[in-house]
Every structure is written in structure tokens, then in C-alpha cells.
C-alpha atoms as a PDB file:
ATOM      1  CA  UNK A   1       0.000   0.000   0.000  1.00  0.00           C
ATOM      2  CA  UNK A   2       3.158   2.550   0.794  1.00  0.00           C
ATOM      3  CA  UNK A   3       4.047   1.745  -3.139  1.00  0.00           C
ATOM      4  CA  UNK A   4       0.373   3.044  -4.312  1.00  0.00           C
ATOM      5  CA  UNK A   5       0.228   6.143  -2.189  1.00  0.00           C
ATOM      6  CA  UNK A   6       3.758   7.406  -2.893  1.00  0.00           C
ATOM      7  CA  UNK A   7       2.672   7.015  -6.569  1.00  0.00           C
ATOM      8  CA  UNK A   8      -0.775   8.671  -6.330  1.00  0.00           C
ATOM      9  CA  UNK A   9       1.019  11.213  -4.579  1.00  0.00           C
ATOM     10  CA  UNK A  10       3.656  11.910  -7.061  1.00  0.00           C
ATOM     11  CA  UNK A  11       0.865  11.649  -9.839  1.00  0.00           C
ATOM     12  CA  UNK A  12      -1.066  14.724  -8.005  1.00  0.00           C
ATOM     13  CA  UNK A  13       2.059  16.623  -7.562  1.00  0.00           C
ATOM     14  CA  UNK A  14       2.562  16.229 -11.405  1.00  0.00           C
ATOM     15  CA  UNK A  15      -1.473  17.147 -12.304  1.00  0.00           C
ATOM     16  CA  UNK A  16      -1.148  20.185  -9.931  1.00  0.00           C
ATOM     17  CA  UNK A  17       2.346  21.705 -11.389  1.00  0.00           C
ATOM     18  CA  UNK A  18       1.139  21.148 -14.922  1.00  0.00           C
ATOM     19  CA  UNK A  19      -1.637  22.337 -13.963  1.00  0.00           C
ATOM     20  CA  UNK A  20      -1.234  25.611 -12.953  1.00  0.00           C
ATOM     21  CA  UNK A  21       1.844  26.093 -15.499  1.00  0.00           C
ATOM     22  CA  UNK A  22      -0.891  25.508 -17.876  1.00  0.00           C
ATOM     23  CA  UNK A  23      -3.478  28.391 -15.681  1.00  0.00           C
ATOM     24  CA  UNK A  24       0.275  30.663 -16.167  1.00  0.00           C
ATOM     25  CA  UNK A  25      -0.475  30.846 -19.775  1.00  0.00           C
ATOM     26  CA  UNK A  26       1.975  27.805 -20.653  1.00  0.00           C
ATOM     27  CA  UNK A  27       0.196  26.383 -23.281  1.00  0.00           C
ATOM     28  CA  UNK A  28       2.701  24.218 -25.059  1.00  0.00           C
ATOM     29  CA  UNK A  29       4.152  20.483 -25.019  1.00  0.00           C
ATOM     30  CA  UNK A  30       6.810  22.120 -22.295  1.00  0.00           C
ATOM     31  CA  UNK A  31       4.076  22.475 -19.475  1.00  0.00           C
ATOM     32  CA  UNK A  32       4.247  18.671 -19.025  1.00  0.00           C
ATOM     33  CA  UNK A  33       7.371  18.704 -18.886  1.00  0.00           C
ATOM     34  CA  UNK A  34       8.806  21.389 -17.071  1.00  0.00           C
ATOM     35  CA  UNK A  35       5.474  20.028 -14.653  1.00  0.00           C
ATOM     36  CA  UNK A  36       7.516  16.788 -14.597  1.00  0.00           C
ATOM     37  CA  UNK A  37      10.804  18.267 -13.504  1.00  0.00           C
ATOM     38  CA  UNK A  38       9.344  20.476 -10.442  1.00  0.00           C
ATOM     39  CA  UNK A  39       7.233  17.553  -9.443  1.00  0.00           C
ATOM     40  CA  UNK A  40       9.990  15.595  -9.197  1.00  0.00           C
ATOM     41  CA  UNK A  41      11.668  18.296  -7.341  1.00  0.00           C
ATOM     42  CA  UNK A  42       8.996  18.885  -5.230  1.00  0.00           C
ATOM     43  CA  UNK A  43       8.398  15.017  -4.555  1.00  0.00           C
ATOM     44  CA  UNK A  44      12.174  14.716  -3.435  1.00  0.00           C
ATOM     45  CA  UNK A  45      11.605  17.283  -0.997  1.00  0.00           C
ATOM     46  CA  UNK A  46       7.733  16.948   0.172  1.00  0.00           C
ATOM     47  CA  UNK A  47       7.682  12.860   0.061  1.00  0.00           C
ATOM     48  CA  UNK A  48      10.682  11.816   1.931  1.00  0.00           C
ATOM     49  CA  UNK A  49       8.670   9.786   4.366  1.00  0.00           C
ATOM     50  CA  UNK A  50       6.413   8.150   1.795  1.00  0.00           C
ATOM     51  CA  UNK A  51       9.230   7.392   0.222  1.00  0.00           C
ATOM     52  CA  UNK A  52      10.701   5.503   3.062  1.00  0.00           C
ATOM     53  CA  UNK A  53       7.968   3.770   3.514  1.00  0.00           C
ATOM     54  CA  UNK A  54       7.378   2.217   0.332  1.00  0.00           C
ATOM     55  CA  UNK A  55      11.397   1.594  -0.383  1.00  0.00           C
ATOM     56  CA  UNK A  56      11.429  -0.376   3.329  1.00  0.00           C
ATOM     57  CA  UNK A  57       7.867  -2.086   1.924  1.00  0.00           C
ATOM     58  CA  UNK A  58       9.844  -3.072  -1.050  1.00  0.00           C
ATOM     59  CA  UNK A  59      12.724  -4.663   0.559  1.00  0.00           C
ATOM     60  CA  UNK A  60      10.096  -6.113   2.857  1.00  0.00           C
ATOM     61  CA  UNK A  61       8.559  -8.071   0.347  1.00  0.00           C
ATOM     62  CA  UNK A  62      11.662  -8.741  -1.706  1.00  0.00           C
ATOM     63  CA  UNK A  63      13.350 -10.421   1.321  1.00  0.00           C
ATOM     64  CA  UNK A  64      10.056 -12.443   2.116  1.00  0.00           C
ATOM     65  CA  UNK A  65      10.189 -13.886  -1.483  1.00  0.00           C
ATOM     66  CA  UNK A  66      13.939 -14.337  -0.644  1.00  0.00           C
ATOM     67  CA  UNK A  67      13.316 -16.421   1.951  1.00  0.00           C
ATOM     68  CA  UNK A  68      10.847 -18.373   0.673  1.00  0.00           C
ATOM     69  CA  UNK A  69      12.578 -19.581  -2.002  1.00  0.00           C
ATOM     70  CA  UNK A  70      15.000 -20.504   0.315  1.00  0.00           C
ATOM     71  CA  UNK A  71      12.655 -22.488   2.327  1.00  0.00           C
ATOM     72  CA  UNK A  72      11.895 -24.214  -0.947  1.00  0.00           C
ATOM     73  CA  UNK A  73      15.470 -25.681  -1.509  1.00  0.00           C
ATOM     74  CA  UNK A  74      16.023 -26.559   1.875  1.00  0.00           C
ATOM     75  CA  UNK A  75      12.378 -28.648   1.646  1.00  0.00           C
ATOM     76  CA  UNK A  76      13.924 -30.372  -1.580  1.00  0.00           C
ATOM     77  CA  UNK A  77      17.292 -31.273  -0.477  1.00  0.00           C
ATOM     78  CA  UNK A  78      15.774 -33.067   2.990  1.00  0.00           C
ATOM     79  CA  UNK A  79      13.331 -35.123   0.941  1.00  0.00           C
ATOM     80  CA  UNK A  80      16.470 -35.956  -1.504  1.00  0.00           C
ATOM     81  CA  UNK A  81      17.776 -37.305   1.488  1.00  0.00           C
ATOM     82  CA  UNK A  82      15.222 -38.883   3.306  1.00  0.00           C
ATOM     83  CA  UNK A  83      14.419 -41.099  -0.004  1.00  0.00           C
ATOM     84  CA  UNK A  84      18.634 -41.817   0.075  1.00  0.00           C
ATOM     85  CA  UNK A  85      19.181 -40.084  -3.082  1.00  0.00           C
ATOM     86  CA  UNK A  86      21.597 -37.259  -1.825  1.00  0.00           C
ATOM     87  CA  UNK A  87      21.373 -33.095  -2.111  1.00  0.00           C
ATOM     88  CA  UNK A  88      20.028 -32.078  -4.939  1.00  0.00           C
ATOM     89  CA  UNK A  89      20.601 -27.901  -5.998  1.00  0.00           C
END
């Protein structure tokens, strides 16, 4: 959930500096653009914590799948050798 708000976040950070570079009278292909660059800026400074939160989610999850593929390999290689036919990787 971190991952989704950080990213609906950013999104409305984007809408609302297009946005009003668009109300500003810039009414070209560069509002989205220059709207993506001082989102960005603005996200780096504003979303620090919801950052955090969905990088630590992240690594979270990644270390869960980690692990249970681990758990996995380890279940193979004991029923290798309770059936006597040796490790097995």
C-alpha cells in the first residue's frame, strides 16, 4: 500500500504543477514537462517519508520472497535425502 500512495502522490504533484503552469499561460508540449521536472523536485523534498515507507515495503517483500525460495530448496534437499538419493541444488 506505501508503493500506491507514494505514486498517487507523485501523480497529483505532477497534475497540480502542470496544472497551474498551464493556468500561467503555458500552453505548449513544455508544461508537461517542465510540470515533470518540479514535481519531481517537489516530490524529493515533500515525500521523503512516503518514500521511506514504500522503499522499506519493497525490501520487505523482496526479502520475504527471498526467503521463501529458500525455504523451498532446503524442503527439496531433505526429501532428496530422506528417499537416500543425496542433495540435490
Amino acid at each position: 500500500m506505501p508503493v500506491l500512495v507514494y505514486s498517487l502522490l507523485r501523480a497529483a504533484l505532477f497534475l497540480a504543477a502542470t496544472g497551474l503552469l498551464w493556468w500561467a499561460g503555458m500552453r505548449s508540449w513544455l508544461a508537461p514537462v517542465l510540470g515533470a521536472v518540479v514535481a519531481w523536485a517537489l516530490s524529493y523534498v515533500l515525500l521523503a517519508r512516503q518514500r521511506d515507507a514504500a522503499a522499506r515495503h519493497l525490501a520487505q517483500r523482496a526479502e520475504g520472497r527471498r526467503a521463501a525460495r529458500g525455504s523451498d530448496v532446503d524442503a527439496a534437499a531433505e526429501d532428496a535425502e530422506a528417499e537416500g538419493r543425496g542433495p540435490q541444488r
